[in-house]
C-alpha atoms as a PDB file:
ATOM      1  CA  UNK A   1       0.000   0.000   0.000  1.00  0.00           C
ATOM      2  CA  UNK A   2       2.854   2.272   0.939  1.00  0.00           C
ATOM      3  CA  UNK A   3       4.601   1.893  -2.265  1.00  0.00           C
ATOM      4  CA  UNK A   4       1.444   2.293  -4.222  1.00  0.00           C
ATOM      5  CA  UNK A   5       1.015   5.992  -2.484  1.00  0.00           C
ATOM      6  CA  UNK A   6       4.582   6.704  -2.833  1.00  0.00           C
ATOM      7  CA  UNK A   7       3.623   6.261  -6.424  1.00  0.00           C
ATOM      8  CA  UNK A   8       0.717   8.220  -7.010  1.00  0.00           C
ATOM      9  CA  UNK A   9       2.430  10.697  -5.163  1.00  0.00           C
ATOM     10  CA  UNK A  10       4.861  10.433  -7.817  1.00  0.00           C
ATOM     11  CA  UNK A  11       2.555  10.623 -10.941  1.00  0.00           C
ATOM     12  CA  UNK A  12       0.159  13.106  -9.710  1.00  0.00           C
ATOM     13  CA  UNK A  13       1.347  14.934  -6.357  1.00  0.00           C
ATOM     14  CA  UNK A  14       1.415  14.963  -2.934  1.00  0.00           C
ATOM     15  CA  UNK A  15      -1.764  17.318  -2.653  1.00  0.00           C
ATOM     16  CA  UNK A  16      -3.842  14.886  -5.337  1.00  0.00           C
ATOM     17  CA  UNK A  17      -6.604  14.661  -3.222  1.00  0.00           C
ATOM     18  CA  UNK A  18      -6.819  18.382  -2.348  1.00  0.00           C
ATOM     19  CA  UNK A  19     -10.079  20.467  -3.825  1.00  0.00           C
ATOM     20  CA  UNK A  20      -9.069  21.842  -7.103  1.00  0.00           C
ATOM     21  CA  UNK A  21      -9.001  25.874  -5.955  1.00  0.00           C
ATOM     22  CA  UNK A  22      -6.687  24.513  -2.979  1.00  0.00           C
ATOM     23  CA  UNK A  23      -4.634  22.549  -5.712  1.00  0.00           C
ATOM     24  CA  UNK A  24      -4.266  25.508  -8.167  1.00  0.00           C
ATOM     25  CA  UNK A  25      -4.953  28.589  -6.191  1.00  0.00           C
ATOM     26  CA  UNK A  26      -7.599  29.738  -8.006  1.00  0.00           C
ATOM     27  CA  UNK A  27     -11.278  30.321  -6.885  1.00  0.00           C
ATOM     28  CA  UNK A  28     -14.047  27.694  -8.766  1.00  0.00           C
ATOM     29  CA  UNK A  29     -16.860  29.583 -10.930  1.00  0.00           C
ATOM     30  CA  UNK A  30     -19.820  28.351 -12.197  1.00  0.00           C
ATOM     31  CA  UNK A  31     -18.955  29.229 -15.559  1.00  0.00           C
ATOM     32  CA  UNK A  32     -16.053  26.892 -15.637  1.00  0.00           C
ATOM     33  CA  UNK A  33     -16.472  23.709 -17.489  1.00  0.00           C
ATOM     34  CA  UNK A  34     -16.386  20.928 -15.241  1.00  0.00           C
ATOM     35  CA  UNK A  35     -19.438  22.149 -13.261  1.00  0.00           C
ATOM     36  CA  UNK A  36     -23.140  21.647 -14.361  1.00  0.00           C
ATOM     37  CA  UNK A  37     -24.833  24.845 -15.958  1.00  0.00           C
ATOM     38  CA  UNK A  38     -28.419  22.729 -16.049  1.00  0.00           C
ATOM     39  CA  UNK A  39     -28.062  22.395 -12.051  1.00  0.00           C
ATOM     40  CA  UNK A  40     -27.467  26.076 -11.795  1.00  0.00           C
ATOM     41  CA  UNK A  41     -30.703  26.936 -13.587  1.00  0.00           C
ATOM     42  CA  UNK A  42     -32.169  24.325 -11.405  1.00  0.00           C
ATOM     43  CA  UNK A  43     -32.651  20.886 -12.393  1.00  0.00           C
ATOM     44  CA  UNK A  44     -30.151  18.481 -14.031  1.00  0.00           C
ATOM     45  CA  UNK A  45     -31.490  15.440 -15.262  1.00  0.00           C
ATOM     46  CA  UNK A  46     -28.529  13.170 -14.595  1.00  0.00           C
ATOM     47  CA  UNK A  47     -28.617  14.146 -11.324  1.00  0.00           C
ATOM     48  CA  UNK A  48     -32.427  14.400 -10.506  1.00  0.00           C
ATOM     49  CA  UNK A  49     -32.786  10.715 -11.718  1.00  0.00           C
ATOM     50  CA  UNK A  50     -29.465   9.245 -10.281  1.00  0.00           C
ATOM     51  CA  UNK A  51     -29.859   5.677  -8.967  1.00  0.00           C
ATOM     52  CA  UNK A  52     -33.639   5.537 -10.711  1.00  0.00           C
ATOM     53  CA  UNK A  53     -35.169   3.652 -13.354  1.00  0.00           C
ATOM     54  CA  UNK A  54     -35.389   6.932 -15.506  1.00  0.00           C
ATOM     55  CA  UNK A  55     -31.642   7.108 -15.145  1.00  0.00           C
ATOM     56  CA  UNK A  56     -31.398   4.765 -18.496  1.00  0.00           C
ATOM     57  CA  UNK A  57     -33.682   7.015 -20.081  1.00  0.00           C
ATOM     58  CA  UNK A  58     -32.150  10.218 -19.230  1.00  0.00           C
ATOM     59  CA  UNK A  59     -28.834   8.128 -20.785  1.00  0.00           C
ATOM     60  CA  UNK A  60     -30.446   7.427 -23.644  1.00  0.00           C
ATOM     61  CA  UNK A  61     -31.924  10.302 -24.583  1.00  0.00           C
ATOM     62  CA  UNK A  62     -29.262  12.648 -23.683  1.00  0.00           C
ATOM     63  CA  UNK A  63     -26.205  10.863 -23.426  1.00  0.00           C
ATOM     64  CA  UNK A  64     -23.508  10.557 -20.867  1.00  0.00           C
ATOM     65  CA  UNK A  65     -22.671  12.978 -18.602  1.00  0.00           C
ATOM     66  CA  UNK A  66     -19.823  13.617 -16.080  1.00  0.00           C
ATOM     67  CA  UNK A  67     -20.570  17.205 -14.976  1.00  0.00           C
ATOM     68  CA  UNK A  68     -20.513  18.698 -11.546  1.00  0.00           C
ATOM     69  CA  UNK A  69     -23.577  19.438  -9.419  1.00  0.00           C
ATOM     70  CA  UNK A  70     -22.041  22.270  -7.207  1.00  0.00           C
ATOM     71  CA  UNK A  71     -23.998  23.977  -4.747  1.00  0.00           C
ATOM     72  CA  UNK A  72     -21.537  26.766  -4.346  1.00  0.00           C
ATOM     73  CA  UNK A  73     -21.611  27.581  -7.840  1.00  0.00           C
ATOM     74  CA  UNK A  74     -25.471  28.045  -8.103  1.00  0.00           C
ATOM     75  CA  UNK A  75     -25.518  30.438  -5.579  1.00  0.00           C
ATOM     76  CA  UNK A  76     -22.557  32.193  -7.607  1.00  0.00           C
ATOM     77  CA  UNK A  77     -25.560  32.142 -10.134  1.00  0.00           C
ATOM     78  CA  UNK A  78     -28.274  32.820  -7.982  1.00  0.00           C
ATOM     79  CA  UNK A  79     -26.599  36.249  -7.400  1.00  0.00           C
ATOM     80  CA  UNK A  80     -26.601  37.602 -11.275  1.00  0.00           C
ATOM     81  CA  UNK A  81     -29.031  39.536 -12.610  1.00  0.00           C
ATOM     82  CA  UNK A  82     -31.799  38.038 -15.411  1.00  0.00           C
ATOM     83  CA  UNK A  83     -30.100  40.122 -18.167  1.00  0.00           C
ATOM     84  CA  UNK A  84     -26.717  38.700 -16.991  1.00  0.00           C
ATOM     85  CA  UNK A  85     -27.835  34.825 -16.897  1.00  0.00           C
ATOM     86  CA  UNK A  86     -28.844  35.564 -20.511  1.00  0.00           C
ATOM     87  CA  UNK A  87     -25.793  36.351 -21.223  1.00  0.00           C
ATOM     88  CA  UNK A  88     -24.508  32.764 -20.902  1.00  0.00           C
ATOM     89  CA  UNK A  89     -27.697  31.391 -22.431  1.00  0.00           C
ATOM     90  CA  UNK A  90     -27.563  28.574 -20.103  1.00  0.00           C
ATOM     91  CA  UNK A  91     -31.079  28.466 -19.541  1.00  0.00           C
ATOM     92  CA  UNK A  92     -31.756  28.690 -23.144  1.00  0.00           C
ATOM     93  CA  UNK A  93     -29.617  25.052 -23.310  1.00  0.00           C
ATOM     94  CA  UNK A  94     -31.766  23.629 -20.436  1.00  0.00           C
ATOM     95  CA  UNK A  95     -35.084  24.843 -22.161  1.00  0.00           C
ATOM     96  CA  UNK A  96     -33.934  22.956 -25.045  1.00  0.00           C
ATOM     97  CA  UNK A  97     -32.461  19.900 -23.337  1.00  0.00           C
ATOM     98  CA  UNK A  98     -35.820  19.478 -21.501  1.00  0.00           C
ATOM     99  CA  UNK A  99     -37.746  20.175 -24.352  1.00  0.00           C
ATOM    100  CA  UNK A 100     -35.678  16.957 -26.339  1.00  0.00           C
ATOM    101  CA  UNK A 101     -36.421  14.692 -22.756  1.00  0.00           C
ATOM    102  CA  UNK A 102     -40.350  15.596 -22.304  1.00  0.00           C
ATOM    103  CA  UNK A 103     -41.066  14.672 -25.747  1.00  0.00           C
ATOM    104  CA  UNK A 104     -39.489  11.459 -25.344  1.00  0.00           C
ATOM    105  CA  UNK A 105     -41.006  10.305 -22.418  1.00  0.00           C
ATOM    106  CA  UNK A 106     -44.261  11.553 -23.879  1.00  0.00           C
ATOM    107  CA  UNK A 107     -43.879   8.936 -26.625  1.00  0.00           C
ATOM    108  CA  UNK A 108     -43.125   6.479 -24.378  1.00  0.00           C
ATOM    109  CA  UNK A 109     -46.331   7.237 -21.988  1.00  0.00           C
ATOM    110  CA  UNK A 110     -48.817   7.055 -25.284  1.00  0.00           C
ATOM    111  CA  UNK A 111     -47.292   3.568 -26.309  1.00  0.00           C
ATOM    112  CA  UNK A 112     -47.685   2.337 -22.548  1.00  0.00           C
ATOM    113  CA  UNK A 113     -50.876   3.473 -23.218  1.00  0.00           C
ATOM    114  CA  UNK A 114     -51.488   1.716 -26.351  1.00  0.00           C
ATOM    115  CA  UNK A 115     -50.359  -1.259 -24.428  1.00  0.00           C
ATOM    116  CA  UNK A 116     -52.354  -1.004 -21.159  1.00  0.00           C
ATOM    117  CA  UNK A 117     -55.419  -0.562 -23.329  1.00  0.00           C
ATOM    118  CA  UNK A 118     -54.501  -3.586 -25.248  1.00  0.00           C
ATOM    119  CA  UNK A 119     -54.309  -5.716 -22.102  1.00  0.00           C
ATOM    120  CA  UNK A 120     -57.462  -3.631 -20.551  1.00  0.00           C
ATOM    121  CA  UNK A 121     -59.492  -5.495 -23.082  1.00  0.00           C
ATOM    122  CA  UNK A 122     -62.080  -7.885 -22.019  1.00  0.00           C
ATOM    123  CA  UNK A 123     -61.481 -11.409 -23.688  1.00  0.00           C
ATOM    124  CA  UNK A 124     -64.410 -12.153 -26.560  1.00  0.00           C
ATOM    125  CA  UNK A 125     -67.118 -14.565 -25.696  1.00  0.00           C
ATOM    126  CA  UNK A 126     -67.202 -17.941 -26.994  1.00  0.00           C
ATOM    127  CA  UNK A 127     -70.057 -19.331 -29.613  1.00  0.00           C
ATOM    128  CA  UNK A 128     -71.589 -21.460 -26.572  1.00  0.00           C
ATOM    129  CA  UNK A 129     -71.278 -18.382 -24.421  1.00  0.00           C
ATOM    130  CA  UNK A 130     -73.018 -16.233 -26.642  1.00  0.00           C
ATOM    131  CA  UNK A 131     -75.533 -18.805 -27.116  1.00  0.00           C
ATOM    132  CA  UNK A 132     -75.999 -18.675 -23.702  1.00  0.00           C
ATOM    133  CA  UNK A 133     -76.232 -14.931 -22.842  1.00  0.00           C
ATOM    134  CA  UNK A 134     -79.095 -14.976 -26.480  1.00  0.00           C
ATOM    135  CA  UNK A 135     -80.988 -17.153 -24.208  1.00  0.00           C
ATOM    136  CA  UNK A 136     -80.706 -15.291 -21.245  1.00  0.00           C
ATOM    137  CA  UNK A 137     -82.131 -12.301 -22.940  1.00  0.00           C
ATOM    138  CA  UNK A 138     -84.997 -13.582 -25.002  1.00  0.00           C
ATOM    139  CA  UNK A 139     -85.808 -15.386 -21.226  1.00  0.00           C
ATOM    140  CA  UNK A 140     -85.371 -11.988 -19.657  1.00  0.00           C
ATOM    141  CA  UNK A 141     -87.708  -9.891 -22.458  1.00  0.00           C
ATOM    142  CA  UNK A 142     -90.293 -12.610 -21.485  1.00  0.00           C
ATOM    143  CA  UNK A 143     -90.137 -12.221 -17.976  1.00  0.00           C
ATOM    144  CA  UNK A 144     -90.874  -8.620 -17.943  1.00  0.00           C
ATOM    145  CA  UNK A 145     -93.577  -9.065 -20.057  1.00  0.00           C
ATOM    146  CA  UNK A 146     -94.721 -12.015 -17.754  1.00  0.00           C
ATOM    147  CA  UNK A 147     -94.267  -9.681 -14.496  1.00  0.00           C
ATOM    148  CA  UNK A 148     -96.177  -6.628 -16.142  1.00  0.00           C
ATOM    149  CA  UNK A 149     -99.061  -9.275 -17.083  1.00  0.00           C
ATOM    150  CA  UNK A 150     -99.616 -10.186 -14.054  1.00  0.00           C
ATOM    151  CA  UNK A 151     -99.139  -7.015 -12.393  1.00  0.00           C
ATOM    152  CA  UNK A 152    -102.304  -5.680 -14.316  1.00  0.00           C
ATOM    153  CA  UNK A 153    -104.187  -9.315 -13.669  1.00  0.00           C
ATOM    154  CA  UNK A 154    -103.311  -8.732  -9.952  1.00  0.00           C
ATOM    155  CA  UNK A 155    -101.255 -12.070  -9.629  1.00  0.00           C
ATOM    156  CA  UNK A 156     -99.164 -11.039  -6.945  1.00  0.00           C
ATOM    157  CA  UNK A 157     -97.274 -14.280  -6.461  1.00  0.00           C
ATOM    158  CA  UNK A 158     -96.738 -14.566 -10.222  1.00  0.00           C
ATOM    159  CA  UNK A 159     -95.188 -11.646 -10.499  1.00  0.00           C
ATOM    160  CA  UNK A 160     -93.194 -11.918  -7.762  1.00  0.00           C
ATOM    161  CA  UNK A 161     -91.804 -14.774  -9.167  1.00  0.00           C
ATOM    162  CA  UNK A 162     -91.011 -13.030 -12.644  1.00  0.00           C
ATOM    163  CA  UNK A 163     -89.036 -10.381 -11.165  1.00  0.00           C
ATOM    164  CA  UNK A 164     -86.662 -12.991  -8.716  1.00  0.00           C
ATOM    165  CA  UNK A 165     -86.234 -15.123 -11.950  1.00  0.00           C
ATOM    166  CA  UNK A 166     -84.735 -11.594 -14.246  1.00  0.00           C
ATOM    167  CA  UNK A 167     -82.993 -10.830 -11.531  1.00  0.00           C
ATOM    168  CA  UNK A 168     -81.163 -13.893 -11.200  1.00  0.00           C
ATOM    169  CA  UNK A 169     -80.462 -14.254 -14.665  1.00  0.00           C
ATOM    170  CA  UNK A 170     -79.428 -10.790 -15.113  1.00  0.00           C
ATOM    171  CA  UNK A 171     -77.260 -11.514 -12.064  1.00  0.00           C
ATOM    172  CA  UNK A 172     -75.491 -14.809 -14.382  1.00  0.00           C
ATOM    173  CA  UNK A 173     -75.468 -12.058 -17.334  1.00  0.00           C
ATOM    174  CA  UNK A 174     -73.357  -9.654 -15.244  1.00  0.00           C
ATOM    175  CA  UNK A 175     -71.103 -12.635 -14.270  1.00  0.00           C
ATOM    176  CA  UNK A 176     -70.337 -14.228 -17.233  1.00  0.00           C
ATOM    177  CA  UNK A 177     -69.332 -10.453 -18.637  1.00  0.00           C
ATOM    178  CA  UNK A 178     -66.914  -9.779 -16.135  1.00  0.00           C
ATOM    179  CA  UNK A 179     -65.311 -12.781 -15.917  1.00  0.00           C
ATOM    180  CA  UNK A 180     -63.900 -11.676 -19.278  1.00  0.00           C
ATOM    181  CA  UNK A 181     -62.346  -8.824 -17.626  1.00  0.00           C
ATOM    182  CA  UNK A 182     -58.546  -9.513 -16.264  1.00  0.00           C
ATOM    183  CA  UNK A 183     -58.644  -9.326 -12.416  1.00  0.00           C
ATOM    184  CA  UNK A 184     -57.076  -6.228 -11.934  1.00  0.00           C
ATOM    185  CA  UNK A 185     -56.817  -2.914 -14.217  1.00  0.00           C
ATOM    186  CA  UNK A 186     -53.322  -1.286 -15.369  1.00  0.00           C
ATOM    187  CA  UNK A 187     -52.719   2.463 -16.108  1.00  0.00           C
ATOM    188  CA  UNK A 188     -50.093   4.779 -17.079  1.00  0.00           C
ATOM    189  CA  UNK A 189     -49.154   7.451 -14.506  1.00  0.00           C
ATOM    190  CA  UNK A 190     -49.614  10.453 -16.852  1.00  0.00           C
ATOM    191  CA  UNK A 191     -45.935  12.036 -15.239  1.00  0.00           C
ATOM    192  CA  UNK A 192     -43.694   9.327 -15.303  1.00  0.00           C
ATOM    193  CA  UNK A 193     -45.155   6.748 -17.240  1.00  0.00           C
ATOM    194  CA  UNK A 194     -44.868   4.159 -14.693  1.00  0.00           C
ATOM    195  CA  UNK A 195     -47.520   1.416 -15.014  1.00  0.00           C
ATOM    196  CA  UNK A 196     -49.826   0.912 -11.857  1.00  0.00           C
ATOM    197  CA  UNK A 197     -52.350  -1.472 -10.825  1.00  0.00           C
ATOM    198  CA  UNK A 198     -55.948  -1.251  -9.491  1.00  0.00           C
ATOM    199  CA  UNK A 199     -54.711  -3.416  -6.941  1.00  0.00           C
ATOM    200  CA  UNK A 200     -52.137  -1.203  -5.239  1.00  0.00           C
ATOM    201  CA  UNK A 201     -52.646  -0.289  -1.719  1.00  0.00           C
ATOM    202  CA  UNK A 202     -52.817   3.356  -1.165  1.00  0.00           C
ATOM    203  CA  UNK A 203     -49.592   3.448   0.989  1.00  0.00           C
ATOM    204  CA  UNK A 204     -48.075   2.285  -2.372  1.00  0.00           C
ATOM    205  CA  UNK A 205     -49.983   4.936  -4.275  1.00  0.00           C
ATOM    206  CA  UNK A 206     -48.596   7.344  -2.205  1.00  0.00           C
ATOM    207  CA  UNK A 207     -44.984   6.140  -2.401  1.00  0.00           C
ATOM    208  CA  UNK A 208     -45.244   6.695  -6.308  1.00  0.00           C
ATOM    209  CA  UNK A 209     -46.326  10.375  -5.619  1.00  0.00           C
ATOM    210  CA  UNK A 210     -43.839  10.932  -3.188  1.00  0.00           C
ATOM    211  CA  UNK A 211     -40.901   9.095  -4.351  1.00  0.00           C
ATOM    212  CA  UNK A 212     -37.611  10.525  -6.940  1.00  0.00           C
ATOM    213  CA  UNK A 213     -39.055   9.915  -9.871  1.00  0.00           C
ATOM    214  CA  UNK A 214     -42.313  11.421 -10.056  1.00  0.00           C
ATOM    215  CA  UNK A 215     -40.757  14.516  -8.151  1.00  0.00           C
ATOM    216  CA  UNK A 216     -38.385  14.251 -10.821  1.00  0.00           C
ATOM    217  CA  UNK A 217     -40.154  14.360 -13.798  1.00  0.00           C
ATOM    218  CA  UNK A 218     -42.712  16.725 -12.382  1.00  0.00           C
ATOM    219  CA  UNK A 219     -40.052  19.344 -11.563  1.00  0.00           C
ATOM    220  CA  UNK A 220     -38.941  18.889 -14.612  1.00  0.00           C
ATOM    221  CA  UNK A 221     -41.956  19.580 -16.302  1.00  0.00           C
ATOM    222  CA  UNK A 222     -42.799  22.458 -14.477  1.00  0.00           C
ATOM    223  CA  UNK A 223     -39.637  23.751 -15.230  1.00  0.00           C
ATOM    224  CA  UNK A 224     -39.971  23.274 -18.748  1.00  0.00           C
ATOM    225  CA  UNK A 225     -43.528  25.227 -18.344  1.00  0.00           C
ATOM    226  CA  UNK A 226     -41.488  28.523 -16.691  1.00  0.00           C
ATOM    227  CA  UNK A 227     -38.917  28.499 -19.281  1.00  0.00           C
ATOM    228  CA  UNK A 228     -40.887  28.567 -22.327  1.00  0.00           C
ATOM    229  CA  UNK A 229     -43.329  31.270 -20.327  1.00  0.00           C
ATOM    230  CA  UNK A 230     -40.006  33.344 -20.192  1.00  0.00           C
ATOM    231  CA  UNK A 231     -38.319  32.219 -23.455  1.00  0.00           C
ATOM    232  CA  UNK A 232     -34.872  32.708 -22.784  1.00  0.00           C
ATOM    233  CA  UNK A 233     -32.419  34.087 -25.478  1.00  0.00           C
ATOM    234  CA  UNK A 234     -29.756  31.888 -26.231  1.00  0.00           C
ATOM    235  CA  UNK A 235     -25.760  32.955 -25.564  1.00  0.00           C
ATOM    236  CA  UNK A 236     -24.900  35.958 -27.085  1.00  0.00           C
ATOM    237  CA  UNK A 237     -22.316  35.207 -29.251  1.00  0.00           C
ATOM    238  CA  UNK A 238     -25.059  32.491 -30.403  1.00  0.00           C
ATOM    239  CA  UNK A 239     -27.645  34.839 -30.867  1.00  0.00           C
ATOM    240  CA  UNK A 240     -24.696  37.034 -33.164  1.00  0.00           C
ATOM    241  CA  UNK A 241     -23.909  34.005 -35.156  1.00  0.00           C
ATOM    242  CA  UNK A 242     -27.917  33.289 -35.895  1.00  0.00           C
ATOM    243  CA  UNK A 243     -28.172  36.481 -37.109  1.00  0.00           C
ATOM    244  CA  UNK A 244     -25.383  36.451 -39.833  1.00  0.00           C
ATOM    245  CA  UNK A 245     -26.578  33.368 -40.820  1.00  0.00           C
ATOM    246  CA  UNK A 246     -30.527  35.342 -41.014  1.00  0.00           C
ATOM    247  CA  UNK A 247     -29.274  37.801 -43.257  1.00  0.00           C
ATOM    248  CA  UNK A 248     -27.087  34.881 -44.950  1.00  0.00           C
ATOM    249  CA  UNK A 249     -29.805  33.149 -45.796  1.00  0.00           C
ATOM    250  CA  UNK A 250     -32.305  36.549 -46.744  1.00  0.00           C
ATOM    251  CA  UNK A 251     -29.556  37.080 -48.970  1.00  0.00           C
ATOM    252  CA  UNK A 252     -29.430  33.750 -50.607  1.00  0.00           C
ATOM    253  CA  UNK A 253     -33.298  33.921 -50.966  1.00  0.00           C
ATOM    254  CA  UNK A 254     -33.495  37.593 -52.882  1.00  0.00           C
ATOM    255  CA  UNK A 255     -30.536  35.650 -55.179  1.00  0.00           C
ATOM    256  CA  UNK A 256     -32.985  33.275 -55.496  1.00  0.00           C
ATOM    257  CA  UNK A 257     -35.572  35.278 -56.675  1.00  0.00           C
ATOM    258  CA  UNK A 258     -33.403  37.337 -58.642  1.00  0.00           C
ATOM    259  CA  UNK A 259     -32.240  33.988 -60.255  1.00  0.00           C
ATOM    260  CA  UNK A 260     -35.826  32.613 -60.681  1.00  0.00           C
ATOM    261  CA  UNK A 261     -37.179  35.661 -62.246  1.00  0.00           C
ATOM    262  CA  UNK A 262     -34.232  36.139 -65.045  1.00  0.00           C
ATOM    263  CA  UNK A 263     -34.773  32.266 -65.423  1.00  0.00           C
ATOM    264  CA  UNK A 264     -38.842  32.529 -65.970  1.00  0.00           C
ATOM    265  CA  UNK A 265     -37.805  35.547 -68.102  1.00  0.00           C
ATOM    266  CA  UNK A 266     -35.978  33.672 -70.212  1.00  0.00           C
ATOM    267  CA  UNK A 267     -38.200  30.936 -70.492  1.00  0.00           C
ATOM    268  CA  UNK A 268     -41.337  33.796 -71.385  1.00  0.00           C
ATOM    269  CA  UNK A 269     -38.553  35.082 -74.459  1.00  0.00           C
ATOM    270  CA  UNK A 270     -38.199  31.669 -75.920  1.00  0.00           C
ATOM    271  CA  UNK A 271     -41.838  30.303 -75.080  1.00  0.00           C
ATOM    272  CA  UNK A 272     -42.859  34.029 -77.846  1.00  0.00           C
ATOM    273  CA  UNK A 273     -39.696  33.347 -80.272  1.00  0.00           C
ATOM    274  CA  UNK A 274     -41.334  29.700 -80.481  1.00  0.00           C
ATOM    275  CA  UNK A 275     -44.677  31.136 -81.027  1.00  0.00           C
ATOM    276  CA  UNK A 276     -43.405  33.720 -83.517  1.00  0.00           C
ATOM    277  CA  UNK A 277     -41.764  30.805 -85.475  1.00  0.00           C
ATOM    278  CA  UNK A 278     -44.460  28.929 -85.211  1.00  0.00           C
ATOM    279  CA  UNK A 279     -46.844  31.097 -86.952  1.00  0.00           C
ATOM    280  CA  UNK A 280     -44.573  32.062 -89.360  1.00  0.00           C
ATOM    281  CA  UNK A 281     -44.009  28.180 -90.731  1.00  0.00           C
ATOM    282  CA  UNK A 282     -48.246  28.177 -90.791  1.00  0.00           C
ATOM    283  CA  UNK A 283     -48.138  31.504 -93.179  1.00  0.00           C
ATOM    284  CA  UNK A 284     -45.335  29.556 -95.491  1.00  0.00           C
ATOM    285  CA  UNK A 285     -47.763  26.557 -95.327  1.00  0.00           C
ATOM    286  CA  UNK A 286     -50.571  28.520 -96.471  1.00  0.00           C
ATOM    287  CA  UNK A 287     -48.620  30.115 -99.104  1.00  0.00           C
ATOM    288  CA  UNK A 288     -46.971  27.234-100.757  1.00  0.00           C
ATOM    289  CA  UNK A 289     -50.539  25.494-100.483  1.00  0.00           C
ATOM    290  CA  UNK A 290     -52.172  28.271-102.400  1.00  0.00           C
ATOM    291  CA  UNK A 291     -48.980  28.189-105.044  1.00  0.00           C
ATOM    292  CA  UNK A 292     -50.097  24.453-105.376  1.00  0.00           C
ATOM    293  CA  UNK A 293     -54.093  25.382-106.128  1.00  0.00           C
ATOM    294  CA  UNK A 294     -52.972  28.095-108.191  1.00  0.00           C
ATOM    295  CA  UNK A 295     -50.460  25.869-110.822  1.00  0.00           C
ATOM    296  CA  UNK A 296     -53.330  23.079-110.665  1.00  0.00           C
ATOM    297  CA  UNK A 297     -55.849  25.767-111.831  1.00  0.00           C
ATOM    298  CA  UNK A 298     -53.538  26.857-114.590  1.00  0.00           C
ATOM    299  CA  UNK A 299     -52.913  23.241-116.156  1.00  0.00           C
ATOM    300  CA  UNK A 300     -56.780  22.445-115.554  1.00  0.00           C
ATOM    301  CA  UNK A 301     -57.788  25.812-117.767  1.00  0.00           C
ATOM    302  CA  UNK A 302     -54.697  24.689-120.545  1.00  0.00           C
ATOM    303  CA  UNK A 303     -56.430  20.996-121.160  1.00  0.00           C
ATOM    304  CA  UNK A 304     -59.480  22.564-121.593  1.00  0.00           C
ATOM    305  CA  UNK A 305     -58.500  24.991-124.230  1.00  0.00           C
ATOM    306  CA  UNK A 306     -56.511  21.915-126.172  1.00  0.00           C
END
C-alpha cells in the first residue's frame, strides 16, 4: 500500500486529493467547465434521476454525462441579474435539453398506453357463451312481459316470481361479462409513465407520488412550463452568429428570386420566339398550299383549251 502511495504521489502529487481551488490557487466559478450549468438553472437530469429507473432514459436520450452538481456555484448564479444569466444562455440550453427529454417520455407514456389498453381489453365470448347470454335475454324480455301481465291481472305471487327469476339471470349475465375482464386494471401514470395497478394499496400509491421519480419528472416539467413562459435568449455570441446566418440566408433567398425571375424571363422570351416561329411556318404553309391550287388551276384551264 505504501509503495502504491509513494507512487501516485509520484505521478500526480502529494496534494492529489486536495479540492481543485486549494490545488491551483484559483477560486471555482460556475462558468467553468467541469461544473453543471443545467443544475445552476435548477434541475439536471442526470442528477435528478441518479440511482432511478429513468436514469437509463435520461442516458439514452441525452447521453452521458460527467458534470458537476455544485452547490456553491449556483448560488454564484443565484446572485446575477436576469439580463446577466442571458448572457450565458444557459437556460436557453436547459429549455432545449428538456424540451428533447419531455417529448421522449411523452412517446413512451402514449405507447404504454397503447399497451395497457390492449391488455385492458375484455377477452371475446365464446359461440356457446353467446348462445348462452341470447338465451338469457330472449328469457329476460319474457319475464318482464310475464311480471307486467300479471301485475295488471293482480297475480301477486306470479309476479313476484317473474321479477326474482330476471334478476337472477341478469345476475349470471353480469357474471359471465366480467369474468372476461382480467382481475385487476393497469394504467399509465400520466408524469412518469410508470404502469400501476388497481390493486395497489394506497400506501403504495402514495410512495409513487412521493418518491424521486415522479418529483423528478414533475419538476422537470414544471420547469420546462417557466422556461418557455419566459423564453430565454440563447448565448450571445449564439444569438450574433444566428443572425449572420438570417441575413445569410435573406440574402441567398433575394438571389434566389433574382435567379428565378431572369430564369422565368428567359423561359417567357423563348416560349414568344417559339410562337413567332411557329406562326410564321403556318403563313409559309398557307402560301406554298395556295402556289399548289394556283399551278393546278392553270394546267386544268390549258387541257381545256386543247
Amino acid at each position: 500500500m505504501d509503495e502504491q502511495r509513494k507512487l501516485l504521489d509520484q505521478l500526480m502529487g502529494q496534494d492529489r486529493d486536495l479540492p481543485l481551488e486549494e490545488r491551483t490557487g484559483r477560486k471555482k466559478k460556475f462558468s467553468d467547465p467541469q461544473f453543471c450549468k443545467y443544475y445552476l438553472c435548477g434541475v439536471s437530469p442526470w442528477d435528478t434521476f441518479k440511482n432511478t429507473r429513468s436514469s437509463s432514459d435520461v442516458y439514452r436520450v441525452l447521453g452521458e454525462y460527467d458534470k458537476t452538481c455544485d452547490d456553491e456555484c449556483k448560488e454564484q448564479w443565484e446572485a446575477l441579474t436576469q439580463q446577466e444569466k442571458d448572457e450565458y444562455g444557459y437556460e436557453y440550453d436547459l429549455m432545449v435539453l428538456l424540451e428533447k427529454l419531455v417529448q421522449e417520455a411523452n412517446r413512451k407514456i402514449e405507447r404504454a398506453k397503447d399497451r395497457v389498453a390492449r391488455e385492458n381489453t375484455p377477452r371475446p365470448f365464446t359461440d356457446s357463451e353467446k348462445k348462452q347470454v341470447d338465451v338469457w335475454v330472449e328469457e329476460l324480455r319474457a319475464l318482464d312481459e310475464k311480471a307486467d301481465k300479471a301485475a295488471d291481472e293482480g297475480e301477486v305471487d306470479a309476479c313476484e316470481a317473474a321479477v326474482k327469476r330476471s334478476v337472477m339471470l341478469k345476475k349470471y349475465k353480469e357474471n359471465m361479462e366480467q369474468a372476461k375482464y382480467s382481475d385487476k386494471v393497469t394504467s399509465v401514470c400520466e408524469v412518469t409513465g410508470i404502469l400501476l395497478s388497481s390493486k395497489d394499496s394506497e400506501q403504495r400509491k402514495l410512495d409513487h407520488v412521493n418518491g424521486k421519480q415522479y418529483q423528478g419528472w414533475k419538476s422537470i416539467r414544471e420547469k420546462l412550463e417557466e422556461l418557455k413562459r419566459r423564453n430565454p435568449p440563447p448565448a450571445k455570441g449564439r444569438r450574433q452568429a444566428n443572425g449572420r446566418s438570417e441575413r445569410r440566408r435573406d440574402g441567398e433567398a433575394y438571389r434566389d428570386r433574382d435567379r428565378n425571375w431572369n430564369r422565368g424571363r428567359d423561359y417567357r422570351r423563348r416560349d414568344r420566339d417559339r410562337d413567332r416561329d411557329r406562326d410564321r411556318g403556318r403563313d409559309w404553309d398557307r402560301d406554298r398550299g395556295y402556289q399548289r391550287r394556283e399551278r393546278r388551276r392553270s394546267r386544268s384551264r390549258e387541257r381545256s383549251y386543247r
